[in-house]
C-alpha atoms as a PDB file:
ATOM      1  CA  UNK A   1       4.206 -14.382  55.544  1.00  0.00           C
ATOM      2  CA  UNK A   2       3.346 -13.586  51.610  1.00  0.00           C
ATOM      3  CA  UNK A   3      -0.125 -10.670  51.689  1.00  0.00           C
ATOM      4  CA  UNK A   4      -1.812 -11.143  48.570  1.00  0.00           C
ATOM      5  CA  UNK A   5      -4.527  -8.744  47.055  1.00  0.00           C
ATOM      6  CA  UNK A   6      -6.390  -8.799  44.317  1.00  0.00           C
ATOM      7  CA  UNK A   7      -7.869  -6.422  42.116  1.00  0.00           C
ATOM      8  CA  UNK A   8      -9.241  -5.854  38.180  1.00  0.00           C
ATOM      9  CA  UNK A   9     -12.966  -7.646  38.780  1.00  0.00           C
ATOM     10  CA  UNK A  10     -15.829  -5.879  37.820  1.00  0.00           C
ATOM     11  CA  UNK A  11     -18.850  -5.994  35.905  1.00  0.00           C
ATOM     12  CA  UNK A  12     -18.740  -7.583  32.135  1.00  0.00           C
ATOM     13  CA  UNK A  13     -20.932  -8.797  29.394  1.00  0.00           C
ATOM     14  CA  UNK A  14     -20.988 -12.693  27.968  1.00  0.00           C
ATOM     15  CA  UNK A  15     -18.201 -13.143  25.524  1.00  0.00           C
ATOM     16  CA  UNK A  16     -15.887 -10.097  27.395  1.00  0.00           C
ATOM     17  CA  UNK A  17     -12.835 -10.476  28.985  1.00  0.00           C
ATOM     18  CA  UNK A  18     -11.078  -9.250  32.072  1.00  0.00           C
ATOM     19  CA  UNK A  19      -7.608  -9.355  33.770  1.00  0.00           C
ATOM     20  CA  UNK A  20      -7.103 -10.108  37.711  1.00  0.00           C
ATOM     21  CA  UNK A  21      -4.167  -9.121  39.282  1.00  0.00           C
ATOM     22  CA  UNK A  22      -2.582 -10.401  42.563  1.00  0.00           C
ATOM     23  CA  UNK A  23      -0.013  -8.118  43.812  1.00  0.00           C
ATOM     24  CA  UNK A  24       2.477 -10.008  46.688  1.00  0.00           C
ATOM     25  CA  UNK A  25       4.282  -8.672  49.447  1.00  0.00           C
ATOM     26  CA  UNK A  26       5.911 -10.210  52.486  1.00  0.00           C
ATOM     27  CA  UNK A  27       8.405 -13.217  51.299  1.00  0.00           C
ATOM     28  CA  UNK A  28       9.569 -13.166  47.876  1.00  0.00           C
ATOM     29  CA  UNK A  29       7.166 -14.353  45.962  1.00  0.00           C
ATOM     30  CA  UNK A  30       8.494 -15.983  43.203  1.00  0.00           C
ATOM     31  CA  UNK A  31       9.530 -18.781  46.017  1.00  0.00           C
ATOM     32  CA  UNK A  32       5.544 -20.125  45.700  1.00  0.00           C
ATOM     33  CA  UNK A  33       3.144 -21.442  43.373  1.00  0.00           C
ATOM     34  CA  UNK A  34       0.133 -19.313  42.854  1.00  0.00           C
ATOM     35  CA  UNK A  35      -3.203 -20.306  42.124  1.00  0.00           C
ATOM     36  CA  UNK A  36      -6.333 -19.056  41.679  1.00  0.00           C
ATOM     37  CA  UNK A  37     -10.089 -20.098  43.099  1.00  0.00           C
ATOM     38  CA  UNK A  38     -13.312 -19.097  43.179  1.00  0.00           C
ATOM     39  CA  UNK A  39     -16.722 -19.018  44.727  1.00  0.00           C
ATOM     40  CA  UNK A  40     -19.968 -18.572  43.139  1.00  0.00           C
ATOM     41  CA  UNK A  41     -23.436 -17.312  44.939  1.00  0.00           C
ATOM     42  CA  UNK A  42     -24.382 -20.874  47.007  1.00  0.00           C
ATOM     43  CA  UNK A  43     -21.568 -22.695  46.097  1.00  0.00           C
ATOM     44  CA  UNK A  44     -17.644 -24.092  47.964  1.00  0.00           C
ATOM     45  CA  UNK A  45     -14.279 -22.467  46.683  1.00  0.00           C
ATOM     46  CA  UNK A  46     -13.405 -24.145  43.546  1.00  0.00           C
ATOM     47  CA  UNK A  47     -10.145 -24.490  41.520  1.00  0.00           C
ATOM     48  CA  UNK A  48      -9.457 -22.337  38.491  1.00  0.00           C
ATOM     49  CA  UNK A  49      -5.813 -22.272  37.630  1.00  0.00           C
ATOM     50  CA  UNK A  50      -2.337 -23.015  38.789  1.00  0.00           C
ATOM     51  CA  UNK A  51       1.058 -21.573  37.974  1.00  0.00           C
ATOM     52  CA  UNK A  52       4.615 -22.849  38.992  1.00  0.00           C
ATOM     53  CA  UNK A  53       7.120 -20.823  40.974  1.00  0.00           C
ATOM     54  CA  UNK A  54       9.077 -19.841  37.351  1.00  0.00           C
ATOM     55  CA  UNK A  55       5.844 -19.536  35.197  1.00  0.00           C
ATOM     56  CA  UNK A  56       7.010 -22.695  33.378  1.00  0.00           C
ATOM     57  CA  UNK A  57       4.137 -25.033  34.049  1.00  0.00           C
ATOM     58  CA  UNK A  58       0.032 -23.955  34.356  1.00  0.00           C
ATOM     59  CA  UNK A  59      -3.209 -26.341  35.188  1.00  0.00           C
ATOM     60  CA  UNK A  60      -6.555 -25.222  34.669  1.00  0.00           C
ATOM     61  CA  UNK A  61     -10.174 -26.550  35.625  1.00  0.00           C
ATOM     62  CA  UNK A  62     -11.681 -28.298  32.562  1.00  0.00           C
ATOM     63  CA  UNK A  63     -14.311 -25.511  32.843  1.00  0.00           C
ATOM     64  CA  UNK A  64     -11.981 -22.346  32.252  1.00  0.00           C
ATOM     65  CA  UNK A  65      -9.690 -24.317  29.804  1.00  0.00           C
ATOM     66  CA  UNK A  66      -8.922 -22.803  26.433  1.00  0.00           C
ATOM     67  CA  UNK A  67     -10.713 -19.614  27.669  1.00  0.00           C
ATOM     68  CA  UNK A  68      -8.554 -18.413  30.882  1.00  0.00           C
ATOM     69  CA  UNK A  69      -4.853 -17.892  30.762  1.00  0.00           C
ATOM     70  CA  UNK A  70      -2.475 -17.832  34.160  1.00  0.00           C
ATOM     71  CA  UNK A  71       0.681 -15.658  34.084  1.00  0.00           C
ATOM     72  CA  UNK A  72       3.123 -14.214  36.810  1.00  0.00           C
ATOM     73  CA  UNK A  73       5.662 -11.536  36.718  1.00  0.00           C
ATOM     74  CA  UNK A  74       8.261 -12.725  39.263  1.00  0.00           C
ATOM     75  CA  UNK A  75      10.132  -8.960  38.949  1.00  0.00           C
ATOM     76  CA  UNK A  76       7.105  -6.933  39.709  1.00  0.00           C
ATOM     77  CA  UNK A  77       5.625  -9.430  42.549  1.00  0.00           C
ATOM     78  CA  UNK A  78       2.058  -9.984  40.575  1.00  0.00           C
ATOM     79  CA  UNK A  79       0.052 -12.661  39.423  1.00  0.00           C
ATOM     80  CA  UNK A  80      -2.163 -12.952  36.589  1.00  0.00           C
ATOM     81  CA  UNK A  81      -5.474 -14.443  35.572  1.00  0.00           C
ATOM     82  CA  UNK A  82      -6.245 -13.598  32.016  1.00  0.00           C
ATOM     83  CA  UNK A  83     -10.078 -14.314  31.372  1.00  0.00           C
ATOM     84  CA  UNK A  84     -11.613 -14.416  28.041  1.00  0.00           C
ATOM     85  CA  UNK A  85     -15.279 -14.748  26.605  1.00  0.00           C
ATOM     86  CA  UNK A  86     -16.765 -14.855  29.887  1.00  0.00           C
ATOM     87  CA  UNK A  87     -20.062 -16.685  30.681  1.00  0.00           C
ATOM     88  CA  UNK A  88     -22.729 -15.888  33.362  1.00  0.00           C
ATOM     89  CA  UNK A  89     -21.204 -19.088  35.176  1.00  0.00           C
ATOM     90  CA  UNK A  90     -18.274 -17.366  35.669  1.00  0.00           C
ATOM     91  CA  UNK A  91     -19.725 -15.053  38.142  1.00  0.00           C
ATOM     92  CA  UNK A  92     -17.821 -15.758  41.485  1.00  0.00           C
ATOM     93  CA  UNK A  93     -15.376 -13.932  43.744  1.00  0.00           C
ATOM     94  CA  UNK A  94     -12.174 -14.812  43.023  1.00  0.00           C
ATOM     95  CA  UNK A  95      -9.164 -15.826  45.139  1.00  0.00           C
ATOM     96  CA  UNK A  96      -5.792 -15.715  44.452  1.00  0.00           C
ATOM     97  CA  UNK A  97      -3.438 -17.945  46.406  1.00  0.00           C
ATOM     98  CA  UNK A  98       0.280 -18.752  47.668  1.00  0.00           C
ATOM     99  CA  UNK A  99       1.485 -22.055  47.955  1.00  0.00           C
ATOM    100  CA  UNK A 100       4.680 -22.874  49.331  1.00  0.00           C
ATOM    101  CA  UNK A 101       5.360 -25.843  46.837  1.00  0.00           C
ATOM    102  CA  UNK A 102       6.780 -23.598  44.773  1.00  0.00           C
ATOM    103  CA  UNK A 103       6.532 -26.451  41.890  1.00  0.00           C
ATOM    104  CA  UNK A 104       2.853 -27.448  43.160  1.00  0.00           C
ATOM    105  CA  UNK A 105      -0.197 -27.292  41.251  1.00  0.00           C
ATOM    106  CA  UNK A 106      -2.523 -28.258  43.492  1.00  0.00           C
ATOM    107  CA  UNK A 107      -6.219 -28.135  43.334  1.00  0.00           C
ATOM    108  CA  UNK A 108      -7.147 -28.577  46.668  1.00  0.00           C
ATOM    109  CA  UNK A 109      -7.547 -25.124  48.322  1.00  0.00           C
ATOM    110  CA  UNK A 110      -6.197 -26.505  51.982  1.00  0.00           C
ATOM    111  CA  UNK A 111      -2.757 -26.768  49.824  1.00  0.00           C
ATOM    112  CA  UNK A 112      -2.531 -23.119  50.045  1.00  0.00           C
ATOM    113  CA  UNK A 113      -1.152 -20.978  52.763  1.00  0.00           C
ATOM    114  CA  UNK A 114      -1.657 -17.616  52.050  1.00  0.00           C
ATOM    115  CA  UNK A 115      -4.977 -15.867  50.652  1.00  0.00           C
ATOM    116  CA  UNK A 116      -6.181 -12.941  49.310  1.00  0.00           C
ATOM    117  CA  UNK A 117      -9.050 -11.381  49.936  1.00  0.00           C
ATOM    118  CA  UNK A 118     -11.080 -11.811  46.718  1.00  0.00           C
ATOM    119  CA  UNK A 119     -12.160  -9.777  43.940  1.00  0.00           C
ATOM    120  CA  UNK A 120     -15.679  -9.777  42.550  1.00  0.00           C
ATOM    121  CA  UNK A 121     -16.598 -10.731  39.172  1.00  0.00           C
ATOM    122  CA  UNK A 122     -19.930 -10.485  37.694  1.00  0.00           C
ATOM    123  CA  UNK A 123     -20.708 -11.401  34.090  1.00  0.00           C
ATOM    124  CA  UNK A 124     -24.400 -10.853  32.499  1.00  0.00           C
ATOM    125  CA  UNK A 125     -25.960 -12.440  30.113  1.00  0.00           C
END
């Protein structure tokens, strides 16, 4: 079992920035891939980023690219989303996720095992 939680959302202007966290417990973490979803107001989960089990290979949506950064810190358990010049479209909660591929970066959510609980980001306009 790998417990994931999130934290570091909040509420942000267009063009600001913000960094998730997703601190792991349980199995040792640096064993999975990690990636990170999302769900706006009316909409399904969708795909934001990947990372590999060493940090050594990242995937992002085309809508995040260039703007959001993924990073892990195998020592300290934690995950990373690194989000830059936000838009109001980027309002979602956010998910961060295990998967046991450790070399998988997967964009289908059912790929993932383990969850956290999500983290609320709201940017204004």
């Amino acid at each position: 079992q790998v417990q994931l939680v999130e934290s570091g959302g909040g509420l942000v202007q267009a063009g600001g920035s913000l960094r998730l966290s997703c601190a792991a417990s349980g199995r040792t973490f640096s064993r999975y891939a990690m990636g990170w979803f999302r769900r706006a107001p009316g909409k399904e989960r969708e795909f934001v980023a990947a990372i590999s089990w060493s940090g050594g290979r990242t995937y992002f949506a085309d809508s995040v690219k260039g703007r959001f950064t993924i990073s892990r810190d195998n020592g300290e358990n934690t995950g990373y989303l690194q989000m830059n010049s936000l838009k109001p479209e980027d309002t979602a909660v956010y998910y961060c996720a295990a998967d046991m591929n450790p070399i998988g970066l997967s964009t289908i959510l059912y790929d993932y095992e383990y969850w956290g609980q999500g983290t609320q980001v709201t940017v204004s306009s």
